[in-house]
Each structure stands twice: as C-alpha cells, then as structure tokens.
PDB file of N, CA and C in Angstrom:
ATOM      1  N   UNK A   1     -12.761  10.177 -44.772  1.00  0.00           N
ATOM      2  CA  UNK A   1     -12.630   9.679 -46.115  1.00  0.00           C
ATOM      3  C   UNK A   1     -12.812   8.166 -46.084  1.00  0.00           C
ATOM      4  N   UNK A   2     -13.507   7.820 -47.276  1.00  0.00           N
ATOM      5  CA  UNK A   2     -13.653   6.094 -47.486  1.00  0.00           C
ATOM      6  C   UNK A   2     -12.547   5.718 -47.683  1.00  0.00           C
ATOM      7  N   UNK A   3     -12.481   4.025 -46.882  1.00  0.00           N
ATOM      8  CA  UNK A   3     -11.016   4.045 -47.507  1.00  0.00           C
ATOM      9  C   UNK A   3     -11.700   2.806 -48.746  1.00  0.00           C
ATOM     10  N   UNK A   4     -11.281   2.351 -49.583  1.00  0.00           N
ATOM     11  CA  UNK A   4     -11.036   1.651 -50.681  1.00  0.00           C
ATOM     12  C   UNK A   4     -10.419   0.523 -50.672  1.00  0.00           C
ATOM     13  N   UNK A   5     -11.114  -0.654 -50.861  1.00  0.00           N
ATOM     14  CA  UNK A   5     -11.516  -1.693 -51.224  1.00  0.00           C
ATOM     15  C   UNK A   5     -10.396  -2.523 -51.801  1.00  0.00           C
ATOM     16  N   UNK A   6      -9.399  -3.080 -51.611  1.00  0.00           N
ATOM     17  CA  UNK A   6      -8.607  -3.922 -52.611  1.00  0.00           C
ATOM     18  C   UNK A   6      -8.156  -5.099 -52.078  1.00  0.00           C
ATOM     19  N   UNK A   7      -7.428  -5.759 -52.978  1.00  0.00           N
ATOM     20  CA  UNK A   7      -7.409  -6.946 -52.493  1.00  0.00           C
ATOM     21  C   UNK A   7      -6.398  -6.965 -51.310  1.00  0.00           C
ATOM     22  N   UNK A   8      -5.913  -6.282 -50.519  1.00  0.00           N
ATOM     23  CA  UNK A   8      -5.090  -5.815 -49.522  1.00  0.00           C
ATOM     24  C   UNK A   8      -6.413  -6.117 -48.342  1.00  0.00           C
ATOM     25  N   UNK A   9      -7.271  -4.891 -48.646  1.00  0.00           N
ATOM     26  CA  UNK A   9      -7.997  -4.415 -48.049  1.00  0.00           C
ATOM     27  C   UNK A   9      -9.669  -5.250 -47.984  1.00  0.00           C
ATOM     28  N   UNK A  10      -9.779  -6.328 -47.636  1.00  0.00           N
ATOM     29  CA  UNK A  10     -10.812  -7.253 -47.650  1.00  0.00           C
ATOM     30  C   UNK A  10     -11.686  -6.775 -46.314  1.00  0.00           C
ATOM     31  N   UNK A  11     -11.855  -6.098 -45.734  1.00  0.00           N
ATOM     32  CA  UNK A  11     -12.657  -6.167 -44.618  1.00  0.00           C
ATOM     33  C   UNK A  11     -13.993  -5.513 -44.521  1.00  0.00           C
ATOM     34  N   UNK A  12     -14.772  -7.069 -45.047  1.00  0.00           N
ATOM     35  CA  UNK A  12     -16.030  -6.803 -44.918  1.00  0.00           C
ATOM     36  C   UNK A  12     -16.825  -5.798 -43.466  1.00  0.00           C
ATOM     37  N   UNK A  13     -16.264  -6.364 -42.218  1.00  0.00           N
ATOM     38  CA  UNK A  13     -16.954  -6.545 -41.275  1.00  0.00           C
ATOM     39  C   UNK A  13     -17.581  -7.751 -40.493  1.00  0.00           C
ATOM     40  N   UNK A  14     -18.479  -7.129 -39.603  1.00  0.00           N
ATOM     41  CA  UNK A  14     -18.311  -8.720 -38.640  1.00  0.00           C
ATOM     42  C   UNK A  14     -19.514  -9.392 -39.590  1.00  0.00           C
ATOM     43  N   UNK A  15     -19.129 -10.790 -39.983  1.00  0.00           N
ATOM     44  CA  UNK A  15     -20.391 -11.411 -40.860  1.00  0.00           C
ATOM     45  C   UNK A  15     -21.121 -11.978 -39.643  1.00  0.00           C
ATOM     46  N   UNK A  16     -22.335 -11.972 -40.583  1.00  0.00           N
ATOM     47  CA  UNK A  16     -24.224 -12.764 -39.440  1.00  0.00           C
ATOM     48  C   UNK A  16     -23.802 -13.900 -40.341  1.00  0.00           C
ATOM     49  N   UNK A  17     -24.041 -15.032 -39.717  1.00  0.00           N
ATOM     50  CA  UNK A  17     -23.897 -16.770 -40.816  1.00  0.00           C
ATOM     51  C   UNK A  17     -25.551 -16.819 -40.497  1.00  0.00           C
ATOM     52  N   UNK A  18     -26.302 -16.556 -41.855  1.00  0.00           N
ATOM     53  CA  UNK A  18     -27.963 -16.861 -41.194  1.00  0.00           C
ATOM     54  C   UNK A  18     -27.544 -18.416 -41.247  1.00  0.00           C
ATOM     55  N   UNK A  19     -29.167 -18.623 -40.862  1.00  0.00           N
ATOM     56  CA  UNK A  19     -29.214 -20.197 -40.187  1.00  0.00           C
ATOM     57  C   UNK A  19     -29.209 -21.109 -41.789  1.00  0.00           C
ATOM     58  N   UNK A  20     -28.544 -22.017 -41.126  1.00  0.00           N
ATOM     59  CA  UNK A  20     -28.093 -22.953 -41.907  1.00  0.00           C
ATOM     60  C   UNK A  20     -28.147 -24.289 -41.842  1.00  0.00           C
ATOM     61  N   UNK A  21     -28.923 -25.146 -42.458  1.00  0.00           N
ATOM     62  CA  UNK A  21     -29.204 -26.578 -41.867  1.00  0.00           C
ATOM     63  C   UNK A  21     -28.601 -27.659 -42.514  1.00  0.00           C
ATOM     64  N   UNK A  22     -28.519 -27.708 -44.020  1.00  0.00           N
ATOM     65  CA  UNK A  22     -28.059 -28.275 -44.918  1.00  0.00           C
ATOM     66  C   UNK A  22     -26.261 -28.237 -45.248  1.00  0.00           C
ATOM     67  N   UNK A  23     -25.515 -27.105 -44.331  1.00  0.00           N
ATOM     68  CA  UNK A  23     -23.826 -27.343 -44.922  1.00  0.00           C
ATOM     69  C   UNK A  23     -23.531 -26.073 -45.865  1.00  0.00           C
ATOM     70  N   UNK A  24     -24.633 -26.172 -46.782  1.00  0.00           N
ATOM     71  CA  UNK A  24     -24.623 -25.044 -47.999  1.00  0.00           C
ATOM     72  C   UNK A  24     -24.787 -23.552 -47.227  1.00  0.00           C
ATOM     73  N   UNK A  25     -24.272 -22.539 -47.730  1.00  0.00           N
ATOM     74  CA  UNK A  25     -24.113 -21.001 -47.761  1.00  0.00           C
ATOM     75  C   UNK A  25     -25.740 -20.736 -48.426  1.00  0.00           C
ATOM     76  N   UNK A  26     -26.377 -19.903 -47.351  1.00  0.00           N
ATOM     77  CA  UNK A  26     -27.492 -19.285 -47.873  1.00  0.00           C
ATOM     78  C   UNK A  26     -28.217 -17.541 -47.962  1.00  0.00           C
ATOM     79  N   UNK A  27     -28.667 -17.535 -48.732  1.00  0.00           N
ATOM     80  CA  UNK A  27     -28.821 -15.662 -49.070  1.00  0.00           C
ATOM     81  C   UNK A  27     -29.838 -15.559 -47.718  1.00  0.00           C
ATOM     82  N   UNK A  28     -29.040 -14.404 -46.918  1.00  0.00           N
ATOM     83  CA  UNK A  28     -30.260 -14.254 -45.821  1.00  0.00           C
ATOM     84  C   UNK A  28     -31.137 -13.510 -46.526  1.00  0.00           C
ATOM     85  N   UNK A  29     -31.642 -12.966 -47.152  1.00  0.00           N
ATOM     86  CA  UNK A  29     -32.873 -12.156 -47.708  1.00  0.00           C
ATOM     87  C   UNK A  29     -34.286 -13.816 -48.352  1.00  0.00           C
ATOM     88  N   UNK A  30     -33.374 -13.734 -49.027  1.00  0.00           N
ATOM     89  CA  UNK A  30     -34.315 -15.572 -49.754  1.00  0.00           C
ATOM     90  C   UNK A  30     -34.417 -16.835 -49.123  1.00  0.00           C
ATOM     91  N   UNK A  31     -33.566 -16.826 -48.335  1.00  0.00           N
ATOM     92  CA  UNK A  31     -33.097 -18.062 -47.810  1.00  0.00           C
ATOM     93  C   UNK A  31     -33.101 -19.412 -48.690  1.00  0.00           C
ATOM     94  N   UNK A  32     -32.637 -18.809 -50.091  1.00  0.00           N
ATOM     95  CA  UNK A  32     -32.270 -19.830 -51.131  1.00  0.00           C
ATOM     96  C   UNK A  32     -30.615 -19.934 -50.921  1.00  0.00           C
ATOM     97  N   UNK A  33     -29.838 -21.098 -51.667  1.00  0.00           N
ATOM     98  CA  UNK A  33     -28.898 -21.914 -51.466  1.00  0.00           C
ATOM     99  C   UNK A  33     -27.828 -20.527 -52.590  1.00  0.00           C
ATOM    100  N   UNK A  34     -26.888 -19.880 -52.004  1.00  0.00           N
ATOM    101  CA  UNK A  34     -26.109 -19.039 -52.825  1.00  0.00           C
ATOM    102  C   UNK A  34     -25.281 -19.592 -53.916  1.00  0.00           C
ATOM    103  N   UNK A  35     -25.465 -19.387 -55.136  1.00  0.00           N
ATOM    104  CA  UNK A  35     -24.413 -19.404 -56.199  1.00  0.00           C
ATOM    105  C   UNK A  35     -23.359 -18.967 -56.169  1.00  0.00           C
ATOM    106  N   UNK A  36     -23.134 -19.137 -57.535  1.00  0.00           N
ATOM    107  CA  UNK A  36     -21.256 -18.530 -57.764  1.00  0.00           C
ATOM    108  C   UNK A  36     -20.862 -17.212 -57.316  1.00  0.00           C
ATOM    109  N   UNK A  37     -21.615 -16.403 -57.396  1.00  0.00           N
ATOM    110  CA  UNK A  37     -21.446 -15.094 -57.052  1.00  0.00           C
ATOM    111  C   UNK A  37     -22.315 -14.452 -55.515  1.00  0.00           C
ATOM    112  N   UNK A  38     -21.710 -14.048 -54.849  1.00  0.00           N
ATOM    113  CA  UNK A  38     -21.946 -13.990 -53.516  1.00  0.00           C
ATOM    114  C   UNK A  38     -22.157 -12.140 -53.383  1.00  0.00           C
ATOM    115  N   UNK A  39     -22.845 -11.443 -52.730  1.00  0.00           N
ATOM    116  CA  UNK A  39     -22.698 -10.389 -52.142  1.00  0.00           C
ATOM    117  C   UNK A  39     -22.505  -9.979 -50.965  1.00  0.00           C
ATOM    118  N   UNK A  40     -22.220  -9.064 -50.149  1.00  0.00           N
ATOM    119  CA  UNK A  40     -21.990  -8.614 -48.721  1.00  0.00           C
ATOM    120  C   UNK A  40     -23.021  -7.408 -48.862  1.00  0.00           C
ATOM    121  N   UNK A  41     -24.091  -7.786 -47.975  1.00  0.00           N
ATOM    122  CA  UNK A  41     -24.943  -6.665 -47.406  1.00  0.00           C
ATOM    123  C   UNK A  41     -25.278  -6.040 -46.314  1.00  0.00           C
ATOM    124  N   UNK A  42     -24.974  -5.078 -45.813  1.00  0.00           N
ATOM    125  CA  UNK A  42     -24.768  -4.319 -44.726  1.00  0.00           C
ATOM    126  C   UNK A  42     -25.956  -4.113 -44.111  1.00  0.00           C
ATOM    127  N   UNK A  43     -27.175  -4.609 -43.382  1.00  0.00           N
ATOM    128  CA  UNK A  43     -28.401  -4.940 -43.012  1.00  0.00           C
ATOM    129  C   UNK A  43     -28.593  -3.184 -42.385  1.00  0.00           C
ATOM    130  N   UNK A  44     -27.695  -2.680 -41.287  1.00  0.00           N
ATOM    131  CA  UNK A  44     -27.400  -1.298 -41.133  1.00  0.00           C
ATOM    132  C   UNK A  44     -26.355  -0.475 -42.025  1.00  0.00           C
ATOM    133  N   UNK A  45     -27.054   0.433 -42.859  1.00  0.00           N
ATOM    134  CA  UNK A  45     -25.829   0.879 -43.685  1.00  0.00           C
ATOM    135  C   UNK A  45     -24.448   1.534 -43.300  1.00  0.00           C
ATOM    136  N   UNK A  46     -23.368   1.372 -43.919  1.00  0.00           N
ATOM    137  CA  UNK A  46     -22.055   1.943 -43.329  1.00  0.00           C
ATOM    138  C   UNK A  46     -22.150   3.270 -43.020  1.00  0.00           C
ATOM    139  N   UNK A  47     -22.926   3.898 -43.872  1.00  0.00           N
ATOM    140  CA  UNK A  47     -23.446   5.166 -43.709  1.00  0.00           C
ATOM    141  C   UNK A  47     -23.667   5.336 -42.534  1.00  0.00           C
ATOM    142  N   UNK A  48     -24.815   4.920 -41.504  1.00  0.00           N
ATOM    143  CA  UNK A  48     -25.640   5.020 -40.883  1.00  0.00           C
ATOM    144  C   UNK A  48     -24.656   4.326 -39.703  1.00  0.00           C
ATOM    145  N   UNK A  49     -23.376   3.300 -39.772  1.00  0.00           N
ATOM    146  CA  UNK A  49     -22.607   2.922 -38.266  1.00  0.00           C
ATOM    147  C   UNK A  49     -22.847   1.938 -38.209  1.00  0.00           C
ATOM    148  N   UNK A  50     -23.492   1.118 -39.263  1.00  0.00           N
ATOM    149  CA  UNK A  50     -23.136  -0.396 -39.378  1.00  0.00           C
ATOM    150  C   UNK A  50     -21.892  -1.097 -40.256  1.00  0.00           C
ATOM    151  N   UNK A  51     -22.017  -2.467 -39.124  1.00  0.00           N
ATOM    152  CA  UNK A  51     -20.538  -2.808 -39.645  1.00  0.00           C
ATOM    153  C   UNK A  51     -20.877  -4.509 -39.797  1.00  0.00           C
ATOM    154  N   UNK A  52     -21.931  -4.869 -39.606  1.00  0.00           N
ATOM    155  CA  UNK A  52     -22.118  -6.402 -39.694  1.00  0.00           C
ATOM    156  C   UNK A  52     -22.611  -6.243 -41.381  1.00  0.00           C
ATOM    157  N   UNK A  53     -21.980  -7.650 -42.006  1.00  0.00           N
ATOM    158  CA  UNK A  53     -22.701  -8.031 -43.004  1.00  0.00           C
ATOM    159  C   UNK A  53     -23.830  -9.617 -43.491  1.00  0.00           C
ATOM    160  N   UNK A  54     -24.288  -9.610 -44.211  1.00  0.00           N
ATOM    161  CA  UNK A  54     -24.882 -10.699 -44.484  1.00  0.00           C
ATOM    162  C   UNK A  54     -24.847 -11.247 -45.980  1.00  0.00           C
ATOM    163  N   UNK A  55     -24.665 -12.132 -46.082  1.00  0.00           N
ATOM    164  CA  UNK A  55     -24.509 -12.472 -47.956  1.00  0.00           C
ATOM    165  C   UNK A  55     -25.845 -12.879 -48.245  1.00  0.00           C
ATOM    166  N   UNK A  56     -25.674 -12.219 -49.476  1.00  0.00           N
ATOM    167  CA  UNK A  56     -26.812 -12.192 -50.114  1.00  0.00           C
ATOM    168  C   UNK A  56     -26.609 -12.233 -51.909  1.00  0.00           C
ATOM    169  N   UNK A  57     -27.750 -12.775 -53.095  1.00  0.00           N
ATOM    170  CA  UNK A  57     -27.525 -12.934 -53.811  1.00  0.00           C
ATOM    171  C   UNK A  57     -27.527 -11.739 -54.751  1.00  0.00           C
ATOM    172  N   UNK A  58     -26.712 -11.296 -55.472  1.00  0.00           N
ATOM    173  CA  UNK A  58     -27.094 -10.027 -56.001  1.00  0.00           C
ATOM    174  C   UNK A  58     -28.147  -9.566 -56.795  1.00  0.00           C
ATOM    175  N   UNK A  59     -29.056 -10.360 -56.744  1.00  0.00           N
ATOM    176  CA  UNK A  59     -29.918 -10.158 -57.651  1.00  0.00           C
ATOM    177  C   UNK A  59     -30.825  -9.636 -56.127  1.00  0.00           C
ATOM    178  N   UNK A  60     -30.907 -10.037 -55.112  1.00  0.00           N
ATOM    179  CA  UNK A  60     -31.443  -9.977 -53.818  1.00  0.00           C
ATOM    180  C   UNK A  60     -30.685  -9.112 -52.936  1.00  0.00           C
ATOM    181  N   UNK A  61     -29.756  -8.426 -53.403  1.00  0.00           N
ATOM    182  CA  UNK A  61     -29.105  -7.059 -53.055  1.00  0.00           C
ATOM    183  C   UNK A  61     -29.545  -6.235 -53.580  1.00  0.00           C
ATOM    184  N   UNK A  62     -29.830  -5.809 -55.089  1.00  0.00           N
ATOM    185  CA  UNK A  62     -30.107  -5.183 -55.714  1.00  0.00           C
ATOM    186  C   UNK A  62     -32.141  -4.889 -55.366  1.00  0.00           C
ATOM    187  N   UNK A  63     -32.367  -6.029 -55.101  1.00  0.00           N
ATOM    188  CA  UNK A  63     -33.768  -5.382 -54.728  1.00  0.00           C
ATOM    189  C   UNK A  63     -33.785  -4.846 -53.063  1.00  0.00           C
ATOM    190  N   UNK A  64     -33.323  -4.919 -52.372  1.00  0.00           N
ATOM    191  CA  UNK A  64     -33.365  -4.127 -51.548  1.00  0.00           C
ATOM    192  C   UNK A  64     -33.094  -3.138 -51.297  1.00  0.00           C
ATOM    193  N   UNK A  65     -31.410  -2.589 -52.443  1.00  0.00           N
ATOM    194  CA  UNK A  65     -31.736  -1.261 -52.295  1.00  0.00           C
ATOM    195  C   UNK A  65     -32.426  -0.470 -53.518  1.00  0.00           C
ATOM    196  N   UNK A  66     -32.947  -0.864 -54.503  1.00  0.00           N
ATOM    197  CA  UNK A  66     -34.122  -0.922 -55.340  1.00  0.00           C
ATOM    198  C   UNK A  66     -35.722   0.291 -54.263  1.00  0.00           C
ATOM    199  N   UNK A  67     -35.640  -0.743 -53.328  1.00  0.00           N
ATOM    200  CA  UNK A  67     -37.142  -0.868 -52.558  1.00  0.00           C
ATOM    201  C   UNK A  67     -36.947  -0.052 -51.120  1.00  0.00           C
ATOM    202  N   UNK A  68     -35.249   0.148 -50.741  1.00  0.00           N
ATOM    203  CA  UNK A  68     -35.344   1.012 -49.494  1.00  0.00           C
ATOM    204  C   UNK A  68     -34.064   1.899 -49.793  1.00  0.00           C
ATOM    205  N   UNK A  69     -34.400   3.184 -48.982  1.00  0.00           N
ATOM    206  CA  UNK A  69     -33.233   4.074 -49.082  1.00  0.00           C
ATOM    207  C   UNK A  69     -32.689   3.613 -47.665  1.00  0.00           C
ATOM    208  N   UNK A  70     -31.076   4.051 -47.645  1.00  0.00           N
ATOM    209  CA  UNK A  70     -30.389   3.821 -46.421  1.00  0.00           C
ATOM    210  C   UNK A  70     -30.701   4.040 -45.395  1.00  0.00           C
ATOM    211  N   UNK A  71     -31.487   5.465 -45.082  1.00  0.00           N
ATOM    212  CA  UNK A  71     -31.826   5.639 -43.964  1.00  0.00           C
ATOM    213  C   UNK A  71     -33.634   4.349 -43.655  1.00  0.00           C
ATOM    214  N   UNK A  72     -33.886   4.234 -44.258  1.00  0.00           N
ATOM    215  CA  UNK A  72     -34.983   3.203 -44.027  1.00  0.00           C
ATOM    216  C   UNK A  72     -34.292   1.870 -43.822  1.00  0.00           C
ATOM    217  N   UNK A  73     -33.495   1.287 -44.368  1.00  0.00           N
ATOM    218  CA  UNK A  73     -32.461   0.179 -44.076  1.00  0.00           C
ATOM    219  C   UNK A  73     -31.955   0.721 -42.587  1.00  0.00           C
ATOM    220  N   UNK A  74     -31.579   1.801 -42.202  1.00  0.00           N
ATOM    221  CA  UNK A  74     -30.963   1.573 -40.798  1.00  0.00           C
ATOM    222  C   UNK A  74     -32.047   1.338 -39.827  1.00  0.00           C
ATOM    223  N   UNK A  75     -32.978   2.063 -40.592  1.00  0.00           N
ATOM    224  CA  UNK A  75     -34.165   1.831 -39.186  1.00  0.00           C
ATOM    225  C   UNK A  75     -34.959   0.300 -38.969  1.00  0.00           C
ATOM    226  N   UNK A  76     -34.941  -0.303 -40.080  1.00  0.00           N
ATOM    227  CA  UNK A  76     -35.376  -1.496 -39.918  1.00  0.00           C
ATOM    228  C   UNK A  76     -34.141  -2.355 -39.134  1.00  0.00           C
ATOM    229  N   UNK A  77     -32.953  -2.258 -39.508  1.00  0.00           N
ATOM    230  CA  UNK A  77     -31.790  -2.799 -39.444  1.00  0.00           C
ATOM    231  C   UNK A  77     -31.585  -4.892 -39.484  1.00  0.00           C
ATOM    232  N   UNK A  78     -31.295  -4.831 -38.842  1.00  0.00           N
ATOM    233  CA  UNK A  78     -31.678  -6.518 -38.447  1.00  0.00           C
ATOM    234  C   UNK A  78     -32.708  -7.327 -38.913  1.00  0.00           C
ATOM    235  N   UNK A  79     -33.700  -6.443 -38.586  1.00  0.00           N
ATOM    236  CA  UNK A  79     -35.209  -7.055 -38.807  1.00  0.00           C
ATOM    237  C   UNK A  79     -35.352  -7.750 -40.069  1.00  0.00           C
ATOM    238  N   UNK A  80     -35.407  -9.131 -39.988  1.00  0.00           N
ATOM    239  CA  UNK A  80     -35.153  -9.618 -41.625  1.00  0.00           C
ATOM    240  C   UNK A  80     -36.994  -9.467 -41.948  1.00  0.00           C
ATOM    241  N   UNK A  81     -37.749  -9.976 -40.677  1.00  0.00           N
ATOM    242  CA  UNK A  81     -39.251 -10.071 -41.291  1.00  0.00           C
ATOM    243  C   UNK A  81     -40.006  -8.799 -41.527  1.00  0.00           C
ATOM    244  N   UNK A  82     -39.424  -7.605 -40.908  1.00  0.00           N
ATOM    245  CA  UNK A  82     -39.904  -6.457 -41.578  1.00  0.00           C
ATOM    246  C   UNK A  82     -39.625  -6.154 -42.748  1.00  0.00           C
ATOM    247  N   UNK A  83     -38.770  -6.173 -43.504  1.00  0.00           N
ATOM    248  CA  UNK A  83     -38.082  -6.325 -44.519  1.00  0.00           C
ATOM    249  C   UNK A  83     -38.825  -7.227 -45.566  1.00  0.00           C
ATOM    250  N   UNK A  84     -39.298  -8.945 -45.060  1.00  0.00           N
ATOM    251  CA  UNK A  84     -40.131  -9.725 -45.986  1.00  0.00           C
ATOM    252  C   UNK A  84     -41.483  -8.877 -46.111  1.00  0.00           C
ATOM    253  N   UNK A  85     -42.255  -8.245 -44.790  1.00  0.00           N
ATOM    254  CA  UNK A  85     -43.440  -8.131 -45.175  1.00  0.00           C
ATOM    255  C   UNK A  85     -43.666  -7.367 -46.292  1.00  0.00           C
ATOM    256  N   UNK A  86     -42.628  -6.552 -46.392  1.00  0.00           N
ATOM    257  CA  UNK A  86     -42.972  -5.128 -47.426  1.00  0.00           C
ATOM    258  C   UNK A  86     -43.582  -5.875 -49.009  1.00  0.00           C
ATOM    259  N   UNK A  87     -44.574  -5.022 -49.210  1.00  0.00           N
ATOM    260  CA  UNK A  87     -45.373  -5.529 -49.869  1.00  0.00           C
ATOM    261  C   UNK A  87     -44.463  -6.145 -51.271  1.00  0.00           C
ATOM    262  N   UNK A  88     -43.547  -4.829 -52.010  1.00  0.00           N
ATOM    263  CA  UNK A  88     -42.413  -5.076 -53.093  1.00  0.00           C
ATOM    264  C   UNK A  88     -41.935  -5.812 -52.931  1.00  0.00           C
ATOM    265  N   UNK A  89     -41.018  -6.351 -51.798  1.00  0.00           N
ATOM    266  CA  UNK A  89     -40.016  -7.394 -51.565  1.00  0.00           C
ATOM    267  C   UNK A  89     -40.969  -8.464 -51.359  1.00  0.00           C
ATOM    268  N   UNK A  90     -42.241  -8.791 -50.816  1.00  0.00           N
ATOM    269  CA  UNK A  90     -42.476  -9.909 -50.751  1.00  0.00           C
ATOM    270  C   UNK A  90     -43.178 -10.438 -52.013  1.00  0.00           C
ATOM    271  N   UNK A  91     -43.716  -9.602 -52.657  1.00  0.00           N
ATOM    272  CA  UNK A  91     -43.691 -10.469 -54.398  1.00  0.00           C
ATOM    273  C   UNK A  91     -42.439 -10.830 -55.328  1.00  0.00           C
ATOM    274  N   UNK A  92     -41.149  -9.770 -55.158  1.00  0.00           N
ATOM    275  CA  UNK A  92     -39.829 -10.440 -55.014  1.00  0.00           C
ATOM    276  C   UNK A  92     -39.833 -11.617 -54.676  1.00  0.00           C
ATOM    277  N   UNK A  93     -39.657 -11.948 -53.234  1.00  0.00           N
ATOM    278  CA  UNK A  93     -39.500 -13.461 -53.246  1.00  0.00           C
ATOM    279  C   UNK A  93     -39.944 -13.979 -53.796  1.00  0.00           C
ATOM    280  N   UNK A  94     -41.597 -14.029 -53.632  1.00  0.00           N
ATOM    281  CA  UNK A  94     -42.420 -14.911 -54.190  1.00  0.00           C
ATOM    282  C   UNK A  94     -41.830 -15.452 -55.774  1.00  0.00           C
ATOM    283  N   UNK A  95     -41.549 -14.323 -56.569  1.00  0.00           N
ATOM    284  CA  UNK A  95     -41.171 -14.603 -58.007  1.00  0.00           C
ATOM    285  C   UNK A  95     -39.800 -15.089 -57.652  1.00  0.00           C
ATOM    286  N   UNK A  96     -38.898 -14.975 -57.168  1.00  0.00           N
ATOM    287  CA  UNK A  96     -37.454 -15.703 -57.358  1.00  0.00           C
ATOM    288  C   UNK A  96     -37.020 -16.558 -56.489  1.00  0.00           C
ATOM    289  N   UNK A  97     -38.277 -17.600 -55.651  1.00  0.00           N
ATOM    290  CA  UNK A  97     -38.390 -18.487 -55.260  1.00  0.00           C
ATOM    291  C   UNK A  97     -38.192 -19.584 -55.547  1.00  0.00           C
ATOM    292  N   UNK A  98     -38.784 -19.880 -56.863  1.00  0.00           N
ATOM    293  CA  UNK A  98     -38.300 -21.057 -57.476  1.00  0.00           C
ATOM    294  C   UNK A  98     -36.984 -21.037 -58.902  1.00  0.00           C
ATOM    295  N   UNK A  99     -36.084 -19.762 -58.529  1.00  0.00           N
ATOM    296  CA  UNK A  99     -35.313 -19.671 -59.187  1.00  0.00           C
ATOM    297  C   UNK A  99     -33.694 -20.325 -59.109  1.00  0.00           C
ATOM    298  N   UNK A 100     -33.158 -20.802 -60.051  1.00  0.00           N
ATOM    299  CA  UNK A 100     -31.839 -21.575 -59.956  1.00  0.00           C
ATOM    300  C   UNK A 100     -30.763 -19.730 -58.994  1.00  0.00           C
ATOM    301  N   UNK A 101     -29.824 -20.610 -58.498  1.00  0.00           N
ATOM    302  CA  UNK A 101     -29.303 -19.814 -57.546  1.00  0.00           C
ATOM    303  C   UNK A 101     -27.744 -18.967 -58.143  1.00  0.00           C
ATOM    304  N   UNK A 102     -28.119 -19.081 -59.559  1.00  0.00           N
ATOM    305  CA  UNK A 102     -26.736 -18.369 -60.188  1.00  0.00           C
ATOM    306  C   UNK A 102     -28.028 -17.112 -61.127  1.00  0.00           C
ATOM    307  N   UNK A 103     -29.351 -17.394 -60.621  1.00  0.00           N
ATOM    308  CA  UNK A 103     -30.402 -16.437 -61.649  1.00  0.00           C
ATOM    309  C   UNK A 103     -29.760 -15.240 -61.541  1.00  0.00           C
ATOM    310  N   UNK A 104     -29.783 -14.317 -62.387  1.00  0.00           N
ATOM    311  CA  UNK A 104     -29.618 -12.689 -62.337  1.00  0.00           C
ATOM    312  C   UNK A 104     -30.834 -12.040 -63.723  1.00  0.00           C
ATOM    313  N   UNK A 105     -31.605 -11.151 -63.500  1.00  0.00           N
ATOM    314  CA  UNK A 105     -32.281 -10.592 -64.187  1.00  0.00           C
ATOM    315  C   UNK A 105     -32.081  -8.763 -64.038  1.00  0.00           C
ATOM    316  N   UNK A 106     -32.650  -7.931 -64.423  1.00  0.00           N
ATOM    317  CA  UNK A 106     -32.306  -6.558 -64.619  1.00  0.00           C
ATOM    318  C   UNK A 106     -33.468  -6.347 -63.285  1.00  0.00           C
ATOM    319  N   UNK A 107     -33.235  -5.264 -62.562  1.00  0.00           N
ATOM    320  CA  UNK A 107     -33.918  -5.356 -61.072  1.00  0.00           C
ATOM    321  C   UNK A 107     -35.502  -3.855 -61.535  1.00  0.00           C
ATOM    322  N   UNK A 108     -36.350  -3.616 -61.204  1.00  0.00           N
ATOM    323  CA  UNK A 108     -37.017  -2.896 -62.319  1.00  0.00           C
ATOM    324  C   UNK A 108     -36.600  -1.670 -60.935  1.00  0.00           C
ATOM    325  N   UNK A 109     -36.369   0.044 -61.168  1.00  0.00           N
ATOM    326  CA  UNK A 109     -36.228   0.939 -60.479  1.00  0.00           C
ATOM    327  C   UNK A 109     -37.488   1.177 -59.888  1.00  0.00           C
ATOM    328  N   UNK A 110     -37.237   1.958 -58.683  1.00  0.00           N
ATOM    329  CA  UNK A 110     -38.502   1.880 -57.418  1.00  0.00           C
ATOM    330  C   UNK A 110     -39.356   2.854 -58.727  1.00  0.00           C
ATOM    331  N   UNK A 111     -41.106   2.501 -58.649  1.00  0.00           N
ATOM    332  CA  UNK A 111     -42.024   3.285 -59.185  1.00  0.00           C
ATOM    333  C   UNK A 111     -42.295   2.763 -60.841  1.00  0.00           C
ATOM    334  N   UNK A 112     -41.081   1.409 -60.999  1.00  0.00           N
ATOM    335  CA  UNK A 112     -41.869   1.566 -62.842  1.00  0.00           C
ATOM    336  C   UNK A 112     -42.115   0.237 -62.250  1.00  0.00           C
ATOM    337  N   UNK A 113     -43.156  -0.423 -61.580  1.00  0.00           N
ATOM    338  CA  UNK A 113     -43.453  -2.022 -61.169  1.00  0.00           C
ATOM    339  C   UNK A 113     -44.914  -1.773 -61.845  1.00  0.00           C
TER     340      UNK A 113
END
C-alpha cells in the first residue's frame, strides 16, 4: 500500500541538485532558473523502484508525463539528453525557453499537437 503524503510525511527521496552555476535552484528538464512553485520528479518512476528526485517546473513536469508513459520514463531513467532529443519535448523547450519562470500554460494531451 502507498503510504500518503502529509506534512508529517515529507519524504521525497534522495534529491539529484542538477548543475548549478549561478546560486539559483534550476528545473533539470529546462535548465531555466525555478519559480515560486517547485515540483519533485522521479526521473525513474516509484512505480518502476525509483527513489531519486529532481525539481522541476510544473509546467515541465507535466510535459513529460504528457509525452512518456512510466514504463518509458524508467527505461530512459537518468538520461536527461535522451529525454531532450525526443522530438515533442524538444519543441517544448524550444517554446518555453524564453519563458518567465513562474509561466504555467494548459499542457496539450499526447496526440492533439
């Protein structure tokens, strides 16, 4: 059974700090500067026996699992540049590249692009 989430119960898992040059907290998926709102993304899903996370922006959570099912997330796992090449995610970036870092837009479901 899952256990559930509360404010008792904070344990993300072991965090990845991607690289960081500037001081500032950055989305490992974008490697833009994170806003107010932060996510925890499980690069291997919990599902699948992962336990590391990475923050990421939710708008940049939401397209990844948008663009991969879990079991495709475990198999890539780590791999952040397999992950960029994919054709979906890398016009993602491209478009929310030059976006302010609190952006959130509606994420479009896999197949209506």
């Amino acid at each position: 059974m899952a256990r559930r989430r509360t404010r008792a119960n904070t344990d993300y898992g072991e965090v990845i700090d991607p690289p960081n040059t500037a001081g500032t907290p950055i989305c490992w998926l974008c490697q833009r500067a994170l806003g107010d709102r932060i996510e925890w993304h499980h690069p291997i899903p919990k599902s699948r026996g992962g336990r590391q996370v990475v923050p990421v922006h939710p708008i940049c959570h939401r397209a990844l699992h948008t663009n991969f099912t879990n079991a495709e997330l475990a198999r890539i796992g780590n791999d952040l540049e397999a992950l960029r090449v994919n054709g979906a995610v890398a016009k993602f970036l491209a478009w929310v590249a030059g976006k302010d870092p609190n952006f959130h837009a509606p994420t479009a479901k896999k197949g209506n692009r």
